[in-house]
PDB file of N, CA and C in Angstrom:
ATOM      1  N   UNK A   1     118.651 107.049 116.859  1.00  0.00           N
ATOM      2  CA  UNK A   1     117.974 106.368 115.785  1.00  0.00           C
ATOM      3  C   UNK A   1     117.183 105.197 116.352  1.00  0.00           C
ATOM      4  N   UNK A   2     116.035 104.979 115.438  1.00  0.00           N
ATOM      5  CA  UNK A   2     115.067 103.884 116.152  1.00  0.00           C
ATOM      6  C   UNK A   2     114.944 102.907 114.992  1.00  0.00           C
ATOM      7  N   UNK A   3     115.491 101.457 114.955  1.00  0.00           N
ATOM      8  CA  UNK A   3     115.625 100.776 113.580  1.00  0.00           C
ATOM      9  C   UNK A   3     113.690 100.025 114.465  1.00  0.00           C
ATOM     10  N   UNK A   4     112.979 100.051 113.719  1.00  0.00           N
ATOM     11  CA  UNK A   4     111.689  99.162 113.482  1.00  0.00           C
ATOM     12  C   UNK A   4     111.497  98.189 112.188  1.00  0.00           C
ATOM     13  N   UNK A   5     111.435  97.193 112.090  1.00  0.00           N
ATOM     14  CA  UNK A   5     111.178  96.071 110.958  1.00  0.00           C
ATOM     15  C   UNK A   5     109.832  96.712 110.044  1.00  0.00           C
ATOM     16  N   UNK A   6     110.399  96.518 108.679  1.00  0.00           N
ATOM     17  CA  UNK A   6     109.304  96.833 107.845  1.00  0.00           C
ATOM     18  C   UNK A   6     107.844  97.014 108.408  1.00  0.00           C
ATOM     19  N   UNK A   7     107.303  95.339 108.002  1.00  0.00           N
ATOM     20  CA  UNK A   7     106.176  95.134 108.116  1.00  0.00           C
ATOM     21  C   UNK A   7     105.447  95.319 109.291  1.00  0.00           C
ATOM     22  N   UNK A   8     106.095  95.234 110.869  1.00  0.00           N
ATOM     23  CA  UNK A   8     106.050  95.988 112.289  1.00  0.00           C
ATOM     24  C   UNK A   8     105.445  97.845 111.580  1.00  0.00           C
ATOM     25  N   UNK A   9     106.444  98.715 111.059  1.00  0.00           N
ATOM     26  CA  UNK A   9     105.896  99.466 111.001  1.00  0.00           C
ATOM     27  C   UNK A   9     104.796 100.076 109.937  1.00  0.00           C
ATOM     28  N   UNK A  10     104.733  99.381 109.087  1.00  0.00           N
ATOM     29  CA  UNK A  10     103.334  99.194 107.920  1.00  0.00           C
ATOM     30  C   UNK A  10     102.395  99.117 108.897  1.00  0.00           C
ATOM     31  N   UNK A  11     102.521  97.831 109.149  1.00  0.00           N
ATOM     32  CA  UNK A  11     101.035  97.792 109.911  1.00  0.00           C
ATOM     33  C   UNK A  11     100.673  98.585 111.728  1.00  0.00           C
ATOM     34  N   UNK A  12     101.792  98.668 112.376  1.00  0.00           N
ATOM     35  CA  UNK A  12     101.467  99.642 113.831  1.00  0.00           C
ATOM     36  C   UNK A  12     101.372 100.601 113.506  1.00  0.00           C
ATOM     37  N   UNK A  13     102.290 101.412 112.758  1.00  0.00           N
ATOM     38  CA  UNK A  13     102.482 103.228 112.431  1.00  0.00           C
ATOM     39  C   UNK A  13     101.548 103.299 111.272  1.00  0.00           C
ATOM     40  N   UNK A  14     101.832 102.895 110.464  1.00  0.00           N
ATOM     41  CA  UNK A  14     101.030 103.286 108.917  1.00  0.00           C
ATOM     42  C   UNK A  14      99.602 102.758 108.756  1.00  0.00           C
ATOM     43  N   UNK A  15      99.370 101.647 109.251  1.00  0.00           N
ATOM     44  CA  UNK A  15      98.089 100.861 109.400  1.00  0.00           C
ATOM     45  C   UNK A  15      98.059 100.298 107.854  1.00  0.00           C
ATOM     46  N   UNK A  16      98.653  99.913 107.077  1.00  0.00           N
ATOM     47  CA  UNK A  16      98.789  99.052 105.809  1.00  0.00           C
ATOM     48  C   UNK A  16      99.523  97.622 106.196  1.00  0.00           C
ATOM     49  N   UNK A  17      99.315  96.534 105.441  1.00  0.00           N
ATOM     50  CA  UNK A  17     100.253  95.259 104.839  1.00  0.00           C
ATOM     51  C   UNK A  17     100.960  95.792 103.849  1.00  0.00           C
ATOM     52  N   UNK A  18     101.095  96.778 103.209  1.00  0.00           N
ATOM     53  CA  UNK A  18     101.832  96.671 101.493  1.00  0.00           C
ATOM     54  C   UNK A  18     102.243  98.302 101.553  1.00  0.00           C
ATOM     55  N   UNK A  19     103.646  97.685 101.225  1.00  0.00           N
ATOM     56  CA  UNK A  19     104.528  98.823 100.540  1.00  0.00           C
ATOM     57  C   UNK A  19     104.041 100.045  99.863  1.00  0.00           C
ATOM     58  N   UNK A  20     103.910 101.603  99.969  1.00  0.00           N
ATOM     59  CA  UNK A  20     102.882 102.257  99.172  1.00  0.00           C
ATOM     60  C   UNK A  20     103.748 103.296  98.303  1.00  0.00           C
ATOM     61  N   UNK A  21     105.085 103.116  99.589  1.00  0.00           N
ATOM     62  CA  UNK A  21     105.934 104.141  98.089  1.00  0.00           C
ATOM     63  C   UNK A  21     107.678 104.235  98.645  1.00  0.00           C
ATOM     64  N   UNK A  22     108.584 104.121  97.735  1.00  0.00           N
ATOM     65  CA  UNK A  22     110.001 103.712  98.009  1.00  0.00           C
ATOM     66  C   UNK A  22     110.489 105.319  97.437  1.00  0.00           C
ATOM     67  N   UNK A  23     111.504 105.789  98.286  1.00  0.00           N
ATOM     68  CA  UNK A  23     112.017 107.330  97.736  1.00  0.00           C
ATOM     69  C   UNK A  23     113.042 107.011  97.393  1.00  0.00           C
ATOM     70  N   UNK A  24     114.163 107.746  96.446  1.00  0.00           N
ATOM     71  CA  UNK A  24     115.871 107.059  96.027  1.00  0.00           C
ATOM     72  C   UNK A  24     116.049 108.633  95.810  1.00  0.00           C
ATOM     73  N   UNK A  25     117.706 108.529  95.864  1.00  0.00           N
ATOM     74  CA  UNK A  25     118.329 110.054  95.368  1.00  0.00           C
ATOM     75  C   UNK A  25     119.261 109.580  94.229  1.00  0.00           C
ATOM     76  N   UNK A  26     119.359 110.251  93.649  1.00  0.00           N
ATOM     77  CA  UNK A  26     120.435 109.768  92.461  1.00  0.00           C
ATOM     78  C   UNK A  26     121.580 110.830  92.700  1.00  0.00           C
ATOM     79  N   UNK A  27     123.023 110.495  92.079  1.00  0.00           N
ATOM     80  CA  UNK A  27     123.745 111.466  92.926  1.00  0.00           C
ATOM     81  C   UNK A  27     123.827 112.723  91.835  1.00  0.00           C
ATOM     82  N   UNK A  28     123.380 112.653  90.583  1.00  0.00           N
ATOM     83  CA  UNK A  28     123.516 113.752  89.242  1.00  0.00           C
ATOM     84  C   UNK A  28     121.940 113.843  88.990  1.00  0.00           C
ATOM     85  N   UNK A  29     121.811 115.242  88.590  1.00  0.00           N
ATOM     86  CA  UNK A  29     120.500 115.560  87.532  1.00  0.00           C
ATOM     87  C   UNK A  29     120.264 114.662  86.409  1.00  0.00           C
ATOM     88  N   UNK A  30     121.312 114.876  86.096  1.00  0.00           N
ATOM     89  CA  UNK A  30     121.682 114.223  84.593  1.00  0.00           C
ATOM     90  C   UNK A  30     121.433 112.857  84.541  1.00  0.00           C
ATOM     91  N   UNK A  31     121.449 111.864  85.774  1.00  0.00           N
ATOM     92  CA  UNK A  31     120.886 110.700  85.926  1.00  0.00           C
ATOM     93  C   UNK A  31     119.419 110.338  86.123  1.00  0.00           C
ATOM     94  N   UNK A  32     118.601 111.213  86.293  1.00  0.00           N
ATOM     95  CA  UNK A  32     117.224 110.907  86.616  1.00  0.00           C
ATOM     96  C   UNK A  32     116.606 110.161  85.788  1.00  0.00           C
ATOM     97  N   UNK A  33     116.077 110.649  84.246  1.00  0.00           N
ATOM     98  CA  UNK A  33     115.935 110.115  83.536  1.00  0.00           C
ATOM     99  C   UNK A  33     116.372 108.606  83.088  1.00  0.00           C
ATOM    100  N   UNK A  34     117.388 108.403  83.209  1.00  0.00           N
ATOM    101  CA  UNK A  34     118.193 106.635  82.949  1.00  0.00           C
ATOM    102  C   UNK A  34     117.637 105.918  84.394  1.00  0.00           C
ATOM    103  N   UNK A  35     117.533 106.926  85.709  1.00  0.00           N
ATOM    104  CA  UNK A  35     117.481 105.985  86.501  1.00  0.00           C
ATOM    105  C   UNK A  35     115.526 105.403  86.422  1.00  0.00           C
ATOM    106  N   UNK A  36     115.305 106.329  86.247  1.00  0.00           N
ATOM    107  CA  UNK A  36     113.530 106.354  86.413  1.00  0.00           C
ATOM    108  C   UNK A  36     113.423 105.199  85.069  1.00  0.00           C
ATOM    109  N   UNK A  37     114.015 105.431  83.899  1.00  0.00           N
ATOM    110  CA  UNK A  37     113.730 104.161  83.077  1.00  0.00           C
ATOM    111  C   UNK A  37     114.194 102.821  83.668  1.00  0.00           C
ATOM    112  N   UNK A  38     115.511 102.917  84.484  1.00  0.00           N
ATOM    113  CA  UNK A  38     115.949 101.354  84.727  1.00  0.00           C
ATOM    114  C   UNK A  38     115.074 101.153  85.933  1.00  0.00           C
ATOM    115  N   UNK A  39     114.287 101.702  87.032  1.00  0.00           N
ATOM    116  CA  UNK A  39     113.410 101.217  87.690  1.00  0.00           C
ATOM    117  C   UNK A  39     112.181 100.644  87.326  1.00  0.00           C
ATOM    118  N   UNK A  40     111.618 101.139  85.974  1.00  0.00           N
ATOM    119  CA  UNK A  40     110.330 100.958  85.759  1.00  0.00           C
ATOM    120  C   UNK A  40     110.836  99.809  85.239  1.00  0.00           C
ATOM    121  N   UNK A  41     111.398 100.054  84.059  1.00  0.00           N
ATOM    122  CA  UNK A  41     112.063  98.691  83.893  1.00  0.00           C
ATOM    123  C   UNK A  41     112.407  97.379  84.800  1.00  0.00           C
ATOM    124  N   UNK A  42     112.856  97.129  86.180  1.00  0.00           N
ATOM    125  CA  UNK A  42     112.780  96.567  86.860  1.00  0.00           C
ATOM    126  C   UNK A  42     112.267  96.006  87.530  1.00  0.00           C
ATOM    127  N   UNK A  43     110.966  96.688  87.787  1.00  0.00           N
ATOM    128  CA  UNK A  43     109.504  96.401  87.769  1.00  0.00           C
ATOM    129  C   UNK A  43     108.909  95.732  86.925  1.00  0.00           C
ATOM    130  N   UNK A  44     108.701  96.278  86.089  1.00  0.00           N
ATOM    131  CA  UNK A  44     107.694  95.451  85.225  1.00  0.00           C
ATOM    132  C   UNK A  44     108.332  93.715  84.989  1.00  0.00           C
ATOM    133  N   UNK A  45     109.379  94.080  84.808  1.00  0.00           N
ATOM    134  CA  UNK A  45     110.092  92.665  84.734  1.00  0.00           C
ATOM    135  C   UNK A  45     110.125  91.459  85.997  1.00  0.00           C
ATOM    136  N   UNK A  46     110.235  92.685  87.429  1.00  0.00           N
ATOM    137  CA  UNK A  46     110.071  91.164  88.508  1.00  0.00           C
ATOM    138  C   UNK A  46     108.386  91.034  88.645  1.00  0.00           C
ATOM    139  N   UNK A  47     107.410  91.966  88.480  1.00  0.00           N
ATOM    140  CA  UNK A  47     106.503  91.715  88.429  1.00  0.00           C
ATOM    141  C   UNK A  47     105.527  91.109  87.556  1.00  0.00           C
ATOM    142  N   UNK A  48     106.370  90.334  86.108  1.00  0.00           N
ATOM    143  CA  UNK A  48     105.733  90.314  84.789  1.00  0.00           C
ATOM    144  C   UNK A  48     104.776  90.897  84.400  1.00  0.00           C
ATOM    145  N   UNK A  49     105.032  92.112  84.273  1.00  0.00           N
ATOM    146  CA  UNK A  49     103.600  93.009  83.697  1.00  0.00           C
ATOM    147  C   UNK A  49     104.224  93.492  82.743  1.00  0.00           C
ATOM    148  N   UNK A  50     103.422  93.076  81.301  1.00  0.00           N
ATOM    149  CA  UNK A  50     103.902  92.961  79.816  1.00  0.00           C
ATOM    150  C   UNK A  50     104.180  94.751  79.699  1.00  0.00           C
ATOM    151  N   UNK A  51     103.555  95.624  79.921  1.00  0.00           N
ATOM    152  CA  UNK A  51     103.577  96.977  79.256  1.00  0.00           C
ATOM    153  C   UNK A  51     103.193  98.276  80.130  1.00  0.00           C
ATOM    154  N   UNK A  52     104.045  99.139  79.816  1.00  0.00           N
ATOM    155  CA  UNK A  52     103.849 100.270  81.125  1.00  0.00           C
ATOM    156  C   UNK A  52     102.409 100.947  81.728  1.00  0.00           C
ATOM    157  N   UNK A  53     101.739 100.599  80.331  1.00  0.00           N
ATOM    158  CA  UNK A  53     100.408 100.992  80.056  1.00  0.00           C
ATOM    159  C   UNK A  53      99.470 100.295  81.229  1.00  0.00           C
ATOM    160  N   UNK A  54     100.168  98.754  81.351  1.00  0.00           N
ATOM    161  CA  UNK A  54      99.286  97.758  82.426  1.00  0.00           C
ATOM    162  C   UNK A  54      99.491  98.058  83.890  1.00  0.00           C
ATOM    163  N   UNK A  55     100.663  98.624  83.912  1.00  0.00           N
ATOM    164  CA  UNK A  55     101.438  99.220  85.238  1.00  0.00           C
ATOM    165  C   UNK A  55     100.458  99.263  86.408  1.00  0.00           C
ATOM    166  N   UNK A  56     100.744  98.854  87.871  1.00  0.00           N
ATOM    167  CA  UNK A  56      99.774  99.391  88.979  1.00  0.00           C
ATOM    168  C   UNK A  56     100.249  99.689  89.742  1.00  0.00           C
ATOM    169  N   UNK A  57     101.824 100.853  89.550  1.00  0.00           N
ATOM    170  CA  UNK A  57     102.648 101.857  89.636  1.00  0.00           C
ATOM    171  C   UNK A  57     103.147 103.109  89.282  1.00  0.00           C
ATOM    172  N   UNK A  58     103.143 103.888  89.898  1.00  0.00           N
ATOM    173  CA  UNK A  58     103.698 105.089  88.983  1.00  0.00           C
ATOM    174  C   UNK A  58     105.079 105.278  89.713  1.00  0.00           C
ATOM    175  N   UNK A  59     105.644 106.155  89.199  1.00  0.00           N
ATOM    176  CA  UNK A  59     107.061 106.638  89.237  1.00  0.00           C
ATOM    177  C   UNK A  59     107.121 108.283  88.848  1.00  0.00           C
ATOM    178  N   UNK A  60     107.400 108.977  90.007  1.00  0.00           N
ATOM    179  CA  UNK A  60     107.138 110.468  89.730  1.00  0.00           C
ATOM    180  C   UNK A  60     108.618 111.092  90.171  1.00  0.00           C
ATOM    181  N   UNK A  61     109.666 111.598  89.377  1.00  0.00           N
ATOM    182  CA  UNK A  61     110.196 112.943  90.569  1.00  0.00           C
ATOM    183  C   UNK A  61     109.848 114.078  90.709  1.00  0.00           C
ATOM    184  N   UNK A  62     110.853 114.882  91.605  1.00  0.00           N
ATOM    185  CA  UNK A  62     110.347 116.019  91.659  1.00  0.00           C
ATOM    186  C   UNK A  62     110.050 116.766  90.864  1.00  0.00           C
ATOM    187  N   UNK A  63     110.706 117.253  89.363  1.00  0.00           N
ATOM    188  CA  UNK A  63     109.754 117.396  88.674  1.00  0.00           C
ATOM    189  C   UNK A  63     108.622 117.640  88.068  1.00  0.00           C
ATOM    190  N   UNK A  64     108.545 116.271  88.354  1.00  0.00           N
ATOM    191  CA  UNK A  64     107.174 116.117  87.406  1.00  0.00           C
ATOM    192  C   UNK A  64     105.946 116.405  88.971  1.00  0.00           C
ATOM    193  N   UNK A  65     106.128 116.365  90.150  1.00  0.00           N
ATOM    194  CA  UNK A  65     105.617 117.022  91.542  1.00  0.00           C
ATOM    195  C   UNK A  65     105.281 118.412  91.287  1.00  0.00           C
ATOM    196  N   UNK A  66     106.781 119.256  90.731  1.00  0.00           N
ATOM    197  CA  UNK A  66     107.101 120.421  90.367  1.00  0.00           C
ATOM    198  C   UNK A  66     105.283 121.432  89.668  1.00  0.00           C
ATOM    199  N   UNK A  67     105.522 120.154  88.354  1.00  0.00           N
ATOM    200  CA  UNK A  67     105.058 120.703  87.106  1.00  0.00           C
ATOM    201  C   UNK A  67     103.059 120.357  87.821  1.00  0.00           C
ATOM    202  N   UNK A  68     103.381 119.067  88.948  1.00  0.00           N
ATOM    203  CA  UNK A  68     101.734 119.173  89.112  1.00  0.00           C
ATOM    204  C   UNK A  68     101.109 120.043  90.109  1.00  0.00           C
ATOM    205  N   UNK A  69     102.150 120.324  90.743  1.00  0.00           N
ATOM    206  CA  UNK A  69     102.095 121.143  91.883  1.00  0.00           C
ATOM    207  C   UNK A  69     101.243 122.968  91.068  1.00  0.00           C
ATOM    208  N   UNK A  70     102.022 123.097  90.469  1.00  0.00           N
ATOM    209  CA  UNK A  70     102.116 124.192  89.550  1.00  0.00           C
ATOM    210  C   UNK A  70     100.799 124.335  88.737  1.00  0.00           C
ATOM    211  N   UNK A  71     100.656 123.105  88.581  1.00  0.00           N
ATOM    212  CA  UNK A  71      99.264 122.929  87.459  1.00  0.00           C
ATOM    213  C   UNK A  71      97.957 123.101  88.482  1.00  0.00           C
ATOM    214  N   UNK A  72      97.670 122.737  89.677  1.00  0.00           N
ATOM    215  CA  UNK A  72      96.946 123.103  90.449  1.00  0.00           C
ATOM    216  C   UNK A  72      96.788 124.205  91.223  1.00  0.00           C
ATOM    217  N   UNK A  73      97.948 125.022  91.451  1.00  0.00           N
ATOM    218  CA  UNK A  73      98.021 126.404  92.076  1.00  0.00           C
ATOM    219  C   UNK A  73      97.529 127.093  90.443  1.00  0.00           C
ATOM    220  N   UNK A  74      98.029 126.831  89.616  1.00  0.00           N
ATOM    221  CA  UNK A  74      97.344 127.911  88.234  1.00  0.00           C
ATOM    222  C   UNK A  74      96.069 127.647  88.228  1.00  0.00           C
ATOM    223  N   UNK A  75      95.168 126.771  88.824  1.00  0.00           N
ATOM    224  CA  UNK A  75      93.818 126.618  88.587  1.00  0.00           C
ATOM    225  C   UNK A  75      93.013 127.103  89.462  1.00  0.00           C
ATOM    226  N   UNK A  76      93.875 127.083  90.696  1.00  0.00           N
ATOM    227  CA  UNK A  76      92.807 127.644  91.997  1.00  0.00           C
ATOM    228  C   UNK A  76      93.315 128.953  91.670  1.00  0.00           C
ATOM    229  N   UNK A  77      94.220 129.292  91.114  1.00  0.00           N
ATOM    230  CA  UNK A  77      94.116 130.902  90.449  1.00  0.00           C
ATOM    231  C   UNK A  77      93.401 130.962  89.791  1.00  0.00           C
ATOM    232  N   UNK A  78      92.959 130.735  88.927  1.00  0.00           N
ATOM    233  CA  UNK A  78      91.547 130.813  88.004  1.00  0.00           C
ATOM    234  C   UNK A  78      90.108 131.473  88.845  1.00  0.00           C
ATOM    235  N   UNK A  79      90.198 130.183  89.426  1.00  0.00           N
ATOM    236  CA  UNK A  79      88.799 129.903  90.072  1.00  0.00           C
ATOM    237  C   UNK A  79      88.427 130.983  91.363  1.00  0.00           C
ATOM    238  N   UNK A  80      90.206 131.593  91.661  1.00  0.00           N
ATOM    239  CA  UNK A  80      89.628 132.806  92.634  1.00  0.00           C
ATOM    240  C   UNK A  80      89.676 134.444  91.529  1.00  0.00           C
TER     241      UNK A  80
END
């Protein structure tokens, strides 16, 4: 294992200053939903941003990856 400091690897490996995306596992299905609300929730609150609508975040699981993934292979089916 190779431990590297955040911001060391943002900016050498990734070439960014800023955080672009955090992954979590939840240990049940059945939790996704509660957990994806108490994150957004958590957000908006340390970031004071009044409404989800104002958000300059998203929050996706697999899922909803699933369902876009899906939505674009049905279209380039179309189009061939």
């Amino acid at each position: 294992m190779v431990f590297v400091p955040l911001t060391t690897s943002q900016e050498r490996l990734f070439g960014t200053k800023y955080l672009s995306d955090i992954s979590l596992s939840v240990a049940t299905a059945e939790t996704v939903d509660a957990t994806k609300a108490l994150i957004q929730s958590t957000l908006l609150t340390h970031f004071n941003i009044k409404s989800a609508d104002a958000a300059n975040f998203s929050i996706q699981n697999q899922a909803d990856m699933v369902s876009t993934i899906s939505s674009v292979t049905g279209t380039l089916k179309l189009f061939l």
